[in-house]
PDB file of N, CA and C in Angstrom:
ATOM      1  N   UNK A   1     -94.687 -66.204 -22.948  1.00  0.00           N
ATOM      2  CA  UNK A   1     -93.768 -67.085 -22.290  1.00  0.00           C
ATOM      3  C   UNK A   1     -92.991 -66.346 -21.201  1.00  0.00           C
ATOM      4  N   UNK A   2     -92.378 -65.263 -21.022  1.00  0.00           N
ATOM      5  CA  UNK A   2     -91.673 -64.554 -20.623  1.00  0.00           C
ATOM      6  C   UNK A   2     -92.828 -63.667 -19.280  1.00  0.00           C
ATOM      7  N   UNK A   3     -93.839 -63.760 -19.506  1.00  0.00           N
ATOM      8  CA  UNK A   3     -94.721 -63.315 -18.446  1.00  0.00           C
ATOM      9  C   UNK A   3     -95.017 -64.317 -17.080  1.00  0.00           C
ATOM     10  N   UNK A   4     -94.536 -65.714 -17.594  1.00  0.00           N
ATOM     11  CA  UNK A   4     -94.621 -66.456 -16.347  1.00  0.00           C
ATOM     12  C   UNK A   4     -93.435 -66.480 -15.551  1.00  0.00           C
ATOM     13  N   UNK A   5     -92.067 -65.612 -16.043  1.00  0.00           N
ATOM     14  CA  UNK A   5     -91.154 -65.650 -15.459  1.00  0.00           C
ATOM     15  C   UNK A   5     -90.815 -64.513 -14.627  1.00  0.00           C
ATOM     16  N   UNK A   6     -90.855 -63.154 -15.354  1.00  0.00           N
ATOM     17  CA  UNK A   6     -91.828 -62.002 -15.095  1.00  0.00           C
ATOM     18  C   UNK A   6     -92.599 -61.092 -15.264  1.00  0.00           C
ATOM     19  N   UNK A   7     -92.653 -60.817 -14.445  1.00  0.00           N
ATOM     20  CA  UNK A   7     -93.901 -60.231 -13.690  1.00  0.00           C
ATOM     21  C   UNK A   7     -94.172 -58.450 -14.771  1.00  0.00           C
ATOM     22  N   UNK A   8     -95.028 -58.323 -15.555  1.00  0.00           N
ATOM     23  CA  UNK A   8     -94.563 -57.434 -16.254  1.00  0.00           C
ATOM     24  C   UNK A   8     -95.587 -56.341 -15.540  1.00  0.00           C
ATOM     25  N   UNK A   9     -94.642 -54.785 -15.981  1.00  0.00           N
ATOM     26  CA  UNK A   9     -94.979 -53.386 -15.358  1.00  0.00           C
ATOM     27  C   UNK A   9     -95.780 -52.866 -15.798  1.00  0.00           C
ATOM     28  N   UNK A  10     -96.720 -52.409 -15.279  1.00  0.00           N
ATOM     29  CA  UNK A  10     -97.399 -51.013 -16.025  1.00  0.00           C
ATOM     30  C   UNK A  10     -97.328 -49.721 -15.321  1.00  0.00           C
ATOM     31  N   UNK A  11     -97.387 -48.484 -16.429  1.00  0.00           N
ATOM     32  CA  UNK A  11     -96.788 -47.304 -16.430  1.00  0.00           C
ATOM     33  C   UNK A  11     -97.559 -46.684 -15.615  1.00  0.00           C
ATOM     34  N   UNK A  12     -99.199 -46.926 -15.276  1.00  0.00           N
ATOM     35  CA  UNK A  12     -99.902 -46.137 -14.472  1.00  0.00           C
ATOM     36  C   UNK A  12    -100.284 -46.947 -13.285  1.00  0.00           C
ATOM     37  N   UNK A  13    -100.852 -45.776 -12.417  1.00  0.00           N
ATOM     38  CA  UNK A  13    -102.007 -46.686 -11.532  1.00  0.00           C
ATOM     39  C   UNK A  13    -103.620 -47.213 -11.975  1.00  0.00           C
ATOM     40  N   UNK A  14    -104.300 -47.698 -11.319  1.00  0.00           N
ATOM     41  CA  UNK A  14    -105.296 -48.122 -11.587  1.00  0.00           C
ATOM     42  C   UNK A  14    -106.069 -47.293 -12.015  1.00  0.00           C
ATOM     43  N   UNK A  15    -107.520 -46.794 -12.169  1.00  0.00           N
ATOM     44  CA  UNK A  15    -108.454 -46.250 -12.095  1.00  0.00           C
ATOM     45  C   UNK A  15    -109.148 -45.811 -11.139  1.00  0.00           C
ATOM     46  N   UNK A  16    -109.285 -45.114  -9.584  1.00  0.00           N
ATOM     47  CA  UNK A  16    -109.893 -44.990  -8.741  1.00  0.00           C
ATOM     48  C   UNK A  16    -108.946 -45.251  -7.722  1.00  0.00           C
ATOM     49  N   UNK A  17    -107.577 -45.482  -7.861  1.00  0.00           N
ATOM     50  CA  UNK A  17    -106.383 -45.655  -6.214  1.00  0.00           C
ATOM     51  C   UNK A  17    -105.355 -44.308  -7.008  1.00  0.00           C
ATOM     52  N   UNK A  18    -105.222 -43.826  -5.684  1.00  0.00           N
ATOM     53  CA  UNK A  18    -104.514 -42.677  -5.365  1.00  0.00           C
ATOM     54  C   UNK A  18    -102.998 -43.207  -5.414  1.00  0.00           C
ATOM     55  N   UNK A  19    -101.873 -42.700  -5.810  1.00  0.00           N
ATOM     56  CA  UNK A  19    -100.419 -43.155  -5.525  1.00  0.00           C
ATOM     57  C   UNK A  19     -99.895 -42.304  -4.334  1.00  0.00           C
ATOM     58  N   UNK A  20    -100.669 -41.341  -3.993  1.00  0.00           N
ATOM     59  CA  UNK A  20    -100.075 -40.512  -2.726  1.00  0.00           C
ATOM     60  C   UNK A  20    -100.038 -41.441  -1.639  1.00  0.00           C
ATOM     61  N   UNK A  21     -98.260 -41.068  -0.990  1.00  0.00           N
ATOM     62  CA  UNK A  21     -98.581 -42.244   0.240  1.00  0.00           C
ATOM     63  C   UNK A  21     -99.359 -42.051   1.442  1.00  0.00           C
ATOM     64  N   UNK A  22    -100.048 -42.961   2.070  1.00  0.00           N
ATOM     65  CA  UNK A  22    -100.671 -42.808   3.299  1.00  0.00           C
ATOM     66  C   UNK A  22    -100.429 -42.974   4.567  1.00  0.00           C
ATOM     67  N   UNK A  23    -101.211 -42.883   5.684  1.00  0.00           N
ATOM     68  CA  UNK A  23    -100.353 -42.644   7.218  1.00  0.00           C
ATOM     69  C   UNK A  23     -99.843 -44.193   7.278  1.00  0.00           C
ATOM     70  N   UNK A  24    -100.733 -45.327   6.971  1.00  0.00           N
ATOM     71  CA  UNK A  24     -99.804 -46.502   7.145  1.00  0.00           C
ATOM     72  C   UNK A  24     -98.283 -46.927   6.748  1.00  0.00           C
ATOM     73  N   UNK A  25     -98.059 -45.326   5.497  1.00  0.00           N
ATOM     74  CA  UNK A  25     -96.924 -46.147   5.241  1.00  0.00           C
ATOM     75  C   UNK A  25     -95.681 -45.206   5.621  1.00  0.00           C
ATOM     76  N   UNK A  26     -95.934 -44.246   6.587  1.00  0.00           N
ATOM     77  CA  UNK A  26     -95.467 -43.525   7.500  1.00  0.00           C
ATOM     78  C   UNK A  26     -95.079 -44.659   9.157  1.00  0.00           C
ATOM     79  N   UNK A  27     -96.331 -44.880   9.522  1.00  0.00           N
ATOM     80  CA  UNK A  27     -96.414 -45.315  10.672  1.00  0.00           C
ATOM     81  C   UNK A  27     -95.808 -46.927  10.844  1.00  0.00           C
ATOM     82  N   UNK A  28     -94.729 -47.651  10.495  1.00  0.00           N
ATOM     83  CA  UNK A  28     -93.882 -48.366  10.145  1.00  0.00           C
ATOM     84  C   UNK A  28     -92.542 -48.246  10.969  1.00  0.00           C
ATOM     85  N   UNK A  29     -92.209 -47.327  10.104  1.00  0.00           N
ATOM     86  CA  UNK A  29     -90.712 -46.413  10.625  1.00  0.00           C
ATOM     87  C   UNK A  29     -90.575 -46.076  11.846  1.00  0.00           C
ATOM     88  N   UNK A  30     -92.101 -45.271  12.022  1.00  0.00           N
ATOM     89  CA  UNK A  30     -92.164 -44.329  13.206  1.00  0.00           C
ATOM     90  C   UNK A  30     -92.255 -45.425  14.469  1.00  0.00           C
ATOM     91  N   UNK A  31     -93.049 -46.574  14.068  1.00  0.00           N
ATOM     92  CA  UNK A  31     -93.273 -47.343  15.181  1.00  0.00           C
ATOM     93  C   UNK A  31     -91.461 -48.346  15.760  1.00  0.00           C
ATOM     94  N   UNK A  32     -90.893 -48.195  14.689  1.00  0.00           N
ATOM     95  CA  UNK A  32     -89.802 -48.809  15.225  1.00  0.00           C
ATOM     96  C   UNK A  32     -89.003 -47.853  15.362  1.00  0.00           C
ATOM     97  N   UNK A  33     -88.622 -46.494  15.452  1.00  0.00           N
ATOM     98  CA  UNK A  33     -87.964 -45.837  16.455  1.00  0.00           C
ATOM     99  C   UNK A  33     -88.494 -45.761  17.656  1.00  0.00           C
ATOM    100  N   UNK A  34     -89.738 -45.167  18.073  1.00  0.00           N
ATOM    101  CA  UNK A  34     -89.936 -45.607  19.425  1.00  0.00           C
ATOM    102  C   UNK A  34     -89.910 -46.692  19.688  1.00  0.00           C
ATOM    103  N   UNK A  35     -89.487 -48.156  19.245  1.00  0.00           N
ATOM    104  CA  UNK A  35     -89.441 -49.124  19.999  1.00  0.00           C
ATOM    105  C   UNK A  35     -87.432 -49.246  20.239  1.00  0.00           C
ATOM    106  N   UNK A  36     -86.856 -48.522  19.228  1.00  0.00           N
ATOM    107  CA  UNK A  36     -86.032 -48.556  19.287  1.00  0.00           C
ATOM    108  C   UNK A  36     -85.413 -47.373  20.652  1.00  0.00           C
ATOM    109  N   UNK A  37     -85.710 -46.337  21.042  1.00  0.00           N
ATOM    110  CA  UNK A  37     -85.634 -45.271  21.676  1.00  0.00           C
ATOM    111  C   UNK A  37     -86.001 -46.412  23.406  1.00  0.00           C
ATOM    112  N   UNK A  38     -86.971 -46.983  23.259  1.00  0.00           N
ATOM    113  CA  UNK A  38     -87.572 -47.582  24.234  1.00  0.00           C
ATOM    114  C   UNK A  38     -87.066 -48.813  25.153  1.00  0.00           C
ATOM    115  N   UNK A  39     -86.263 -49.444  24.027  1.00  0.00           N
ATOM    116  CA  UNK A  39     -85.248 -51.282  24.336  1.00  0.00           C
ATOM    117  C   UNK A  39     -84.049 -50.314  23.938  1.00  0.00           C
ATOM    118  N   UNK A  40     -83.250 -49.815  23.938  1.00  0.00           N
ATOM    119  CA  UNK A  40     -81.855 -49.451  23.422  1.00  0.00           C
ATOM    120  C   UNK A  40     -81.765 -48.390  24.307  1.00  0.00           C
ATOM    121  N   UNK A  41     -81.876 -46.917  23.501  1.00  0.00           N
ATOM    122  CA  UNK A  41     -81.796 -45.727  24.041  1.00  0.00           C
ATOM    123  C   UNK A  41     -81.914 -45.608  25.814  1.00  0.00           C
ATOM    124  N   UNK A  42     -82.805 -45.432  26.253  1.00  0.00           N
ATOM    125  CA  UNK A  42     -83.755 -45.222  27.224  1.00  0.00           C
ATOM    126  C   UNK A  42     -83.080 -46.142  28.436  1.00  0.00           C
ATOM    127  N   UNK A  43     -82.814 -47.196  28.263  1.00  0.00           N
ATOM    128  CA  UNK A  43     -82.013 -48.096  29.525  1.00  0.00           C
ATOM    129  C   UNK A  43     -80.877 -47.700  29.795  1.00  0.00           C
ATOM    130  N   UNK A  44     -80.073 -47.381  28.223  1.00  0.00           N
ATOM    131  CA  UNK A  44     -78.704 -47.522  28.113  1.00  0.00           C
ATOM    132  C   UNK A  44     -78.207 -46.086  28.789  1.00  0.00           C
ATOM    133  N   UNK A  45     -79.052 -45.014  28.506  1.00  0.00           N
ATOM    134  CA  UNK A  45     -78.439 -43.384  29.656  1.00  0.00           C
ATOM    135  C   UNK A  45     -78.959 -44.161  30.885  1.00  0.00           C
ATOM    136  N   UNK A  46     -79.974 -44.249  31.227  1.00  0.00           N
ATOM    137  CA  UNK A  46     -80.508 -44.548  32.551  1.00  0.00           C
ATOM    138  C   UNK A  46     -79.346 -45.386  33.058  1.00  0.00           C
ATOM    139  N   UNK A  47     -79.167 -46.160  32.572  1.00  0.00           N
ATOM    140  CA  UNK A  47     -77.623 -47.112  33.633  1.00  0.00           C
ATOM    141  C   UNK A  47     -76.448 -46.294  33.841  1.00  0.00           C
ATOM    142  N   UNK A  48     -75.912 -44.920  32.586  1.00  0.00           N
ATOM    143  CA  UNK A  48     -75.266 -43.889  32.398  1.00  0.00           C
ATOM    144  C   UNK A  48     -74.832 -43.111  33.586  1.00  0.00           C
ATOM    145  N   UNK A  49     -76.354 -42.777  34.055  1.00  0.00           N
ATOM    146  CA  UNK A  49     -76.679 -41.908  34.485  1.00  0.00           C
ATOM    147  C   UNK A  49     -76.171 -42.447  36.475  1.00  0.00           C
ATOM    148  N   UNK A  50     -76.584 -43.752  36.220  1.00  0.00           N
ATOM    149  CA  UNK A  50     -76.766 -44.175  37.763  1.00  0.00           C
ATOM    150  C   UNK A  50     -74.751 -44.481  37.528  1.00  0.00           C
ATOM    151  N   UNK A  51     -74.332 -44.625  36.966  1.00  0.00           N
ATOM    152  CA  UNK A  51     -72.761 -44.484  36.839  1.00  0.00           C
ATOM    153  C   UNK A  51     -71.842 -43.646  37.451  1.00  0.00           C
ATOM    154  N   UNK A  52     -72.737 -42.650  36.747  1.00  0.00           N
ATOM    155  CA  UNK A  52     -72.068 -41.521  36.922  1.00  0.00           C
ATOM    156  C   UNK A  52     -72.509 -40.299  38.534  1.00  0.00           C
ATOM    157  N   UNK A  53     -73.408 -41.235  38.568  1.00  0.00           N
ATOM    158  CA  UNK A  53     -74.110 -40.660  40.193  1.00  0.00           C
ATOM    159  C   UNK A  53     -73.034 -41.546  41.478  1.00  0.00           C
ATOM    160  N   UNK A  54     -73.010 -42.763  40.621  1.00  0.00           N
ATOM    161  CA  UNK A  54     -71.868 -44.127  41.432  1.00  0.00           C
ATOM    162  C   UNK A  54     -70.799 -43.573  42.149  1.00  0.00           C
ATOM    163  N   UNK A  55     -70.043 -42.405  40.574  1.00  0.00           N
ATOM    164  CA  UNK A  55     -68.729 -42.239  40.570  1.00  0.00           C
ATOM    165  C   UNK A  55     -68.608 -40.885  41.694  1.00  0.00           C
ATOM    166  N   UNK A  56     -69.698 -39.993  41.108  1.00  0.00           N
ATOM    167  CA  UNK A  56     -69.831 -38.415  42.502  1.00  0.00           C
ATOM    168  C   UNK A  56     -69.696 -39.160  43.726  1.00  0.00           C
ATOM    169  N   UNK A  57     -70.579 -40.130  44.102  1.00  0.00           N
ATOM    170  CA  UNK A  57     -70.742 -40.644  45.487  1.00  0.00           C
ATOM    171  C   UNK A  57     -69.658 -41.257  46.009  1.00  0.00           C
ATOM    172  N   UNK A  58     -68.792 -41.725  45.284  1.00  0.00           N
ATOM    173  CA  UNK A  58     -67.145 -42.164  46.091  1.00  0.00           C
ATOM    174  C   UNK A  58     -66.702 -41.679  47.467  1.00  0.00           C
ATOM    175  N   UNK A  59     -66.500 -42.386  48.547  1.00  0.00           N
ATOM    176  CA  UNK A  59     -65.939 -41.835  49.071  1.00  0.00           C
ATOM    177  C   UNK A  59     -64.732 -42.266  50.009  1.00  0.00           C
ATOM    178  N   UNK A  60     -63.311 -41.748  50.749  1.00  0.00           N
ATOM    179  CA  UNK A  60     -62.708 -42.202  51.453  1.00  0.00           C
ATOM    180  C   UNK A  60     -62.938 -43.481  52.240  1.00  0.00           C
ATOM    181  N   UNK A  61     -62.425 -44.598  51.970  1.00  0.00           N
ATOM    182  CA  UNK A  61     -62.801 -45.768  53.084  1.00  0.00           C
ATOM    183  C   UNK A  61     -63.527 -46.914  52.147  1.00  0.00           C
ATOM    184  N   UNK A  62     -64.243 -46.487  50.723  1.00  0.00           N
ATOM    185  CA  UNK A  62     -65.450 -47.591  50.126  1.00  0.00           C
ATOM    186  C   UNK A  62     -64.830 -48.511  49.612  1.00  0.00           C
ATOM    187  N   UNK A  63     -64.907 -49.993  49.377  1.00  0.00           N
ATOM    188  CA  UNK A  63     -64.718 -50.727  48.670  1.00  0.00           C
ATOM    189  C   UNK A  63     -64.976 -50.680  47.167  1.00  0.00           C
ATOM    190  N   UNK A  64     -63.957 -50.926  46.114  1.00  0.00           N
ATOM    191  CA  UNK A  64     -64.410 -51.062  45.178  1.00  0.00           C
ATOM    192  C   UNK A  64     -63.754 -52.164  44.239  1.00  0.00           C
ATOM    193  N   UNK A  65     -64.374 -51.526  42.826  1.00  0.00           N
ATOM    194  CA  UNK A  65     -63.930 -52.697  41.986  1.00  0.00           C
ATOM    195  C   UNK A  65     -63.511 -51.910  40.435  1.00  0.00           C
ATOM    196  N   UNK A  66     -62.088 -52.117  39.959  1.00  0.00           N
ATOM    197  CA  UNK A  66     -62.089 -51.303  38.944  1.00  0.00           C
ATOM    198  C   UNK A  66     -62.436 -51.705  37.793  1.00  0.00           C
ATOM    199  N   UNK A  67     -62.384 -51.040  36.598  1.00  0.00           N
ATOM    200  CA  UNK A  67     -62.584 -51.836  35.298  1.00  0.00           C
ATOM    201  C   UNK A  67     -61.889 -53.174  34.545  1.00  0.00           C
ATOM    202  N   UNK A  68     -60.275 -52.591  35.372  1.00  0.00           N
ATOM    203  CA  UNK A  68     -59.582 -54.152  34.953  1.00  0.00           C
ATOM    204  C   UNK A  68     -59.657 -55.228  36.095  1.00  0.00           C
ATOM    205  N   UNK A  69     -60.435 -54.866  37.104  1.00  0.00           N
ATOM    206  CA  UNK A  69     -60.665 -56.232  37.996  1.00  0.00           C
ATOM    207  C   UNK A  69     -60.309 -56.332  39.203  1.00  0.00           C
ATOM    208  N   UNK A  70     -59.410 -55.125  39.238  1.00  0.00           N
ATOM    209  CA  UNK A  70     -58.301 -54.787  40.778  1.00  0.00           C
ATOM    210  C   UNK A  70     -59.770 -54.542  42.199  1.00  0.00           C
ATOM    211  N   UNK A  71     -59.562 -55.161  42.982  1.00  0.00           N
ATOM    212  CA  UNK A  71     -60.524 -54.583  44.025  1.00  0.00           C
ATOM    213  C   UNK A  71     -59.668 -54.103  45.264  1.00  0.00           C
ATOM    214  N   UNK A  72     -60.111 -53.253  45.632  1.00  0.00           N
ATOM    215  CA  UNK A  72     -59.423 -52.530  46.840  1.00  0.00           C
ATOM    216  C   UNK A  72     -59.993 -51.673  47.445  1.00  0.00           C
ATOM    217  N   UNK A  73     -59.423 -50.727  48.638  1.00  0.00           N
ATOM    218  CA  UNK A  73     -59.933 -49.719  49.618  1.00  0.00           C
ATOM    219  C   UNK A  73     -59.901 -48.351  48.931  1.00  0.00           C
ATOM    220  N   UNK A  74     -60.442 -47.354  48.724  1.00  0.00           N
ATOM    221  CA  UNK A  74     -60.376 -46.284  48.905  1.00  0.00           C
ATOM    222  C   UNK A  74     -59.266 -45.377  49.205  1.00  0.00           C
ATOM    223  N   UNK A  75     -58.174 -44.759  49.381  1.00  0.00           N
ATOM    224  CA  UNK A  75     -57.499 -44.454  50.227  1.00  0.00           C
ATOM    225  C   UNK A  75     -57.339 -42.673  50.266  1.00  0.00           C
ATOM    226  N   UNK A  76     -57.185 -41.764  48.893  1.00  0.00           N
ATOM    227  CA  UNK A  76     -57.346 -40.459  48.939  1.00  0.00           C
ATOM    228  C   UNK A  76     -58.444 -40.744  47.151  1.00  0.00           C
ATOM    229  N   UNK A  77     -58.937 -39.312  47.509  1.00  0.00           N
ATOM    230  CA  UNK A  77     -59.636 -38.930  46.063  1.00  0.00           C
ATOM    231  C   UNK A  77     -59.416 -37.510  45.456  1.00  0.00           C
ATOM    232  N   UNK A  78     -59.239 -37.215  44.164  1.00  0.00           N
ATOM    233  CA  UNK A  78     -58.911 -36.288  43.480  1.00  0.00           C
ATOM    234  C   UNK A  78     -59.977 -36.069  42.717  1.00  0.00           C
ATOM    235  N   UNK A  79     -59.739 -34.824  41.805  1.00  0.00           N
ATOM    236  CA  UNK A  79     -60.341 -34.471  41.048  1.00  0.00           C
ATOM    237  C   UNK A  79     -60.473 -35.465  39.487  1.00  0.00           C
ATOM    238  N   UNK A  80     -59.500 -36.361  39.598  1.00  0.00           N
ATOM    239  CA  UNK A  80     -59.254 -37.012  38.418  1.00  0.00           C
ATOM    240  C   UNK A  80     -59.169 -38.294  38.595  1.00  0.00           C
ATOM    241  N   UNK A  81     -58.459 -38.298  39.821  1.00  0.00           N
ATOM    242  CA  UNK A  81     -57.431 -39.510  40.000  1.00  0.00           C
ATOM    243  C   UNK A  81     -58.223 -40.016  41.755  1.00  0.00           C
ATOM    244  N   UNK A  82     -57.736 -41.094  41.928  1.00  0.00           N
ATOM    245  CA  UNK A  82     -58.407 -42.024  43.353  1.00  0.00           C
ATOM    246  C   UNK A  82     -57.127 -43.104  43.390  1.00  0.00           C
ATOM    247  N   UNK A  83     -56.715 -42.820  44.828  1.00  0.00           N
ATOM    248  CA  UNK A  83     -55.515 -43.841  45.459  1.00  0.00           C
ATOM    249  C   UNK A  83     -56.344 -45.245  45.707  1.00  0.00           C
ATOM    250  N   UNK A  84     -56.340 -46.429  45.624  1.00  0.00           N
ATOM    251  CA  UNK A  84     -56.356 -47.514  45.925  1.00  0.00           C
ATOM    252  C   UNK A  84     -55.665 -48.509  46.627  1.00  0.00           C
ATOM    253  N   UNK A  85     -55.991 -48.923  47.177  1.00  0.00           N
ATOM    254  CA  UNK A  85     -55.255 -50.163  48.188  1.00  0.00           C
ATOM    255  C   UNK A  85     -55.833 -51.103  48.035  1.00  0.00           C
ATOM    256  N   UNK A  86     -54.522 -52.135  47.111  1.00  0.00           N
ATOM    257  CA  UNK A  86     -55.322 -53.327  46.589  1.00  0.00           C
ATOM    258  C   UNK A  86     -54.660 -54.618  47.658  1.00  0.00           C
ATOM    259  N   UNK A  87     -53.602 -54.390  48.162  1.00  0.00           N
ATOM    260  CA  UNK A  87     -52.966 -54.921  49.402  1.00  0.00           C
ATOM    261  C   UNK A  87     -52.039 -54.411  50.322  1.00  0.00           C
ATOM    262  N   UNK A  88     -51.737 -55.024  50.753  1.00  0.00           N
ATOM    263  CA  UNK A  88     -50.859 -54.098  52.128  1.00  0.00           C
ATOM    264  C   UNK A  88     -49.992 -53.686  51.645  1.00  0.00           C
ATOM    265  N   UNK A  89     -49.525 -52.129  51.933  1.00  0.00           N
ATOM    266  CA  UNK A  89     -47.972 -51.475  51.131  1.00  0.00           C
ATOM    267  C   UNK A  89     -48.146 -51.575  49.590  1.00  0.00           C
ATOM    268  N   UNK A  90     -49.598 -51.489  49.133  1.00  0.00           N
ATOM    269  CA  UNK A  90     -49.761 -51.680  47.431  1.00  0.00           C
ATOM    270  C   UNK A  90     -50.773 -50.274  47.601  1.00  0.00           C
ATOM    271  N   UNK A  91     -50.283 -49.451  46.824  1.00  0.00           N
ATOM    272  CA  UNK A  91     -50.960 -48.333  45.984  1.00  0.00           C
ATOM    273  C   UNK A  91     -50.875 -47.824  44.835  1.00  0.00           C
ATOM    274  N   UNK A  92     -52.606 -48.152  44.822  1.00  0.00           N
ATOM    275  CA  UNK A  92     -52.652 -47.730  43.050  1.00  0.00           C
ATOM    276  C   UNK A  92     -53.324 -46.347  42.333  1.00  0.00           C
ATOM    277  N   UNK A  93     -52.760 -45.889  41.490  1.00  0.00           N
ATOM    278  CA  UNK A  93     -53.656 -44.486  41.356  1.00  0.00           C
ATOM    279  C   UNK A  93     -54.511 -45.355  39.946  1.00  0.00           C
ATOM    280  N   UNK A  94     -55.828 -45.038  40.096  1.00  0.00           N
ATOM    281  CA  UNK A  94     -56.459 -44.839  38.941  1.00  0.00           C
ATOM    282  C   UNK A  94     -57.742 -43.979  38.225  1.00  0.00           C
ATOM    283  N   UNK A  95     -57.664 -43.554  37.753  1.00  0.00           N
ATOM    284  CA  UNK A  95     -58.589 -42.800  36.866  1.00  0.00           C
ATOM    285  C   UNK A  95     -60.016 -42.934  37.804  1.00  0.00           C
ATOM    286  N   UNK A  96     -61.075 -41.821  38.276  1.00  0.00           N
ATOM    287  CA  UNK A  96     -61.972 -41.900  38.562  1.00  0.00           C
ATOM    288  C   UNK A  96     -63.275 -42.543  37.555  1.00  0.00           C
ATOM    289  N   UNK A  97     -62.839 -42.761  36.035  1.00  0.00           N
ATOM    290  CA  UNK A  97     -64.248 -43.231  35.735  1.00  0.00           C
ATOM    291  C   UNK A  97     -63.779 -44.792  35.321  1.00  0.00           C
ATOM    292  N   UNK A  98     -62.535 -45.295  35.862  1.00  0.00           N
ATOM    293  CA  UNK A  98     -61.953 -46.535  35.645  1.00  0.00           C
ATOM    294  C   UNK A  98     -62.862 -47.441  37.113  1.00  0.00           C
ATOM    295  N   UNK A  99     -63.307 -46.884  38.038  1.00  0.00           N
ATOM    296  CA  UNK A  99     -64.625 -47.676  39.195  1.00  0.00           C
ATOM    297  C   UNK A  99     -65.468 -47.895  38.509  1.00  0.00           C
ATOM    298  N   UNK A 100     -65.565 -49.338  38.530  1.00  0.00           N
ATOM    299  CA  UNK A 100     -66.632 -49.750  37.966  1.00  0.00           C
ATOM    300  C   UNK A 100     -67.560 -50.018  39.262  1.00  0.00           C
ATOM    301  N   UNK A 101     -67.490 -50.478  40.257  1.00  0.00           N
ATOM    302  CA  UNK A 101     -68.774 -50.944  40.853  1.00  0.00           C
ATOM    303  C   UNK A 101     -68.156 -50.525  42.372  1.00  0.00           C
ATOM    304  N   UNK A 102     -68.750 -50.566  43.444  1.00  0.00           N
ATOM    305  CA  UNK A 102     -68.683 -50.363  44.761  1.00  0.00           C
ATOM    306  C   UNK A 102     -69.332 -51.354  45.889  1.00  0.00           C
ATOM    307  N   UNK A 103     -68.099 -52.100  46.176  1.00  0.00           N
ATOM    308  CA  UNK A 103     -68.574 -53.523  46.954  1.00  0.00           C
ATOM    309  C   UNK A 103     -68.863 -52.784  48.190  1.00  0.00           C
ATOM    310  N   UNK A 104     -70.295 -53.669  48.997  1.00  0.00           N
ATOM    311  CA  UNK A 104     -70.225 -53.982  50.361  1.00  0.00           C
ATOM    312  C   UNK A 104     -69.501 -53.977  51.029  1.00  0.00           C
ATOM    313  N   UNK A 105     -69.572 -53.142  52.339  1.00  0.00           N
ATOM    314  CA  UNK A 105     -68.171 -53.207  53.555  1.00  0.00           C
ATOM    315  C   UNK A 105     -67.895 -54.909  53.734  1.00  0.00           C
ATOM    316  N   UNK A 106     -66.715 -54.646  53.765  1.00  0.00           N
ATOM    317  CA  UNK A 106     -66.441 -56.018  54.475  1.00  0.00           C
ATOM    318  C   UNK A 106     -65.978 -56.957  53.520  1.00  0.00           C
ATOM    319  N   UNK A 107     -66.616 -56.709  52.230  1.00  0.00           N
ATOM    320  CA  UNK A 107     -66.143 -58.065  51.065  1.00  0.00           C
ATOM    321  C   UNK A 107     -64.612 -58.205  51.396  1.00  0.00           C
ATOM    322  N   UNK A 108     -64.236 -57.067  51.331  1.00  0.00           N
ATOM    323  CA  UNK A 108     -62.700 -57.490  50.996  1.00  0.00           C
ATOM    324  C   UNK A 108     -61.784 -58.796  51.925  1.00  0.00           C
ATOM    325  N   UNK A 109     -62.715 -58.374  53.070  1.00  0.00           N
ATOM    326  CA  UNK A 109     -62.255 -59.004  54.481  1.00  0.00           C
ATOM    327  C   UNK A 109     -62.281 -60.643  54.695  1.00  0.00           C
ATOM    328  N   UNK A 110     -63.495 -61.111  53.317  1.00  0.00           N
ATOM    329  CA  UNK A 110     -63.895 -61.970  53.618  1.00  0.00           C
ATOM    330  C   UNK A 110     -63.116 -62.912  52.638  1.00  0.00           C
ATOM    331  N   UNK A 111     -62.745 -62.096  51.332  1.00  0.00           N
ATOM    332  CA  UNK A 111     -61.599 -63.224  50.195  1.00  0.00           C
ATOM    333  C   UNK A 111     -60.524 -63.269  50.806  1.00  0.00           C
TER     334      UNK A 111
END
């Protein structure tokens, strides 16, 4: 009665199957880290990377856009720090890895 409910164990293997595991049950795992390394990893430096190439390339005069949203001119650059001009007689210091993006000449001209 109790066997249709479960499923009962036995202590060995069969007669003629090996219990050592095999490459299939290796190659599972392995296949979803490289897919994981491949959709995750792998994009996520690569965008890193072009960031941080973004941020070297700054220079006097560029339009930008910061992380909290402020857009403005360029005005001096530091080792740390970057002056901003978000309007006339408005200067802002903020953090060099607080640039998020670098608008086209001219946007500013045009809002």
């Amino acid at each position: 009665m109790l066997d249709l409910l479960i499923s009962p164990a036995f202590a060995g293997a069969a007669a003629g199957e090996s219990s050592s595991p095999g490459v299939m049950d290796f190659a599972f795992p392995i296949v979803l880290l490289v897919l994981f390394y491949f959709m995750l990893i792998r994009p996520q430096s690569k965008r890193a990377k072009q960031h941080r190439e973004m941020q070297t390339a700054l220079t006097k005069g560029d339009e930008v856009v910061t992380d909290g949203g402020l857009m403005g001119k360029i005005l001096n650059i530091n080792d740390n720090a970057i002056t901003v001009q978000i309007a006339e007689n408005v200067d802002v210091k903020v953090r060099r890895e607080s640039i998020s993006s670098v608008l086209p000449k001219g946007t500013l001209k045009k809002l």
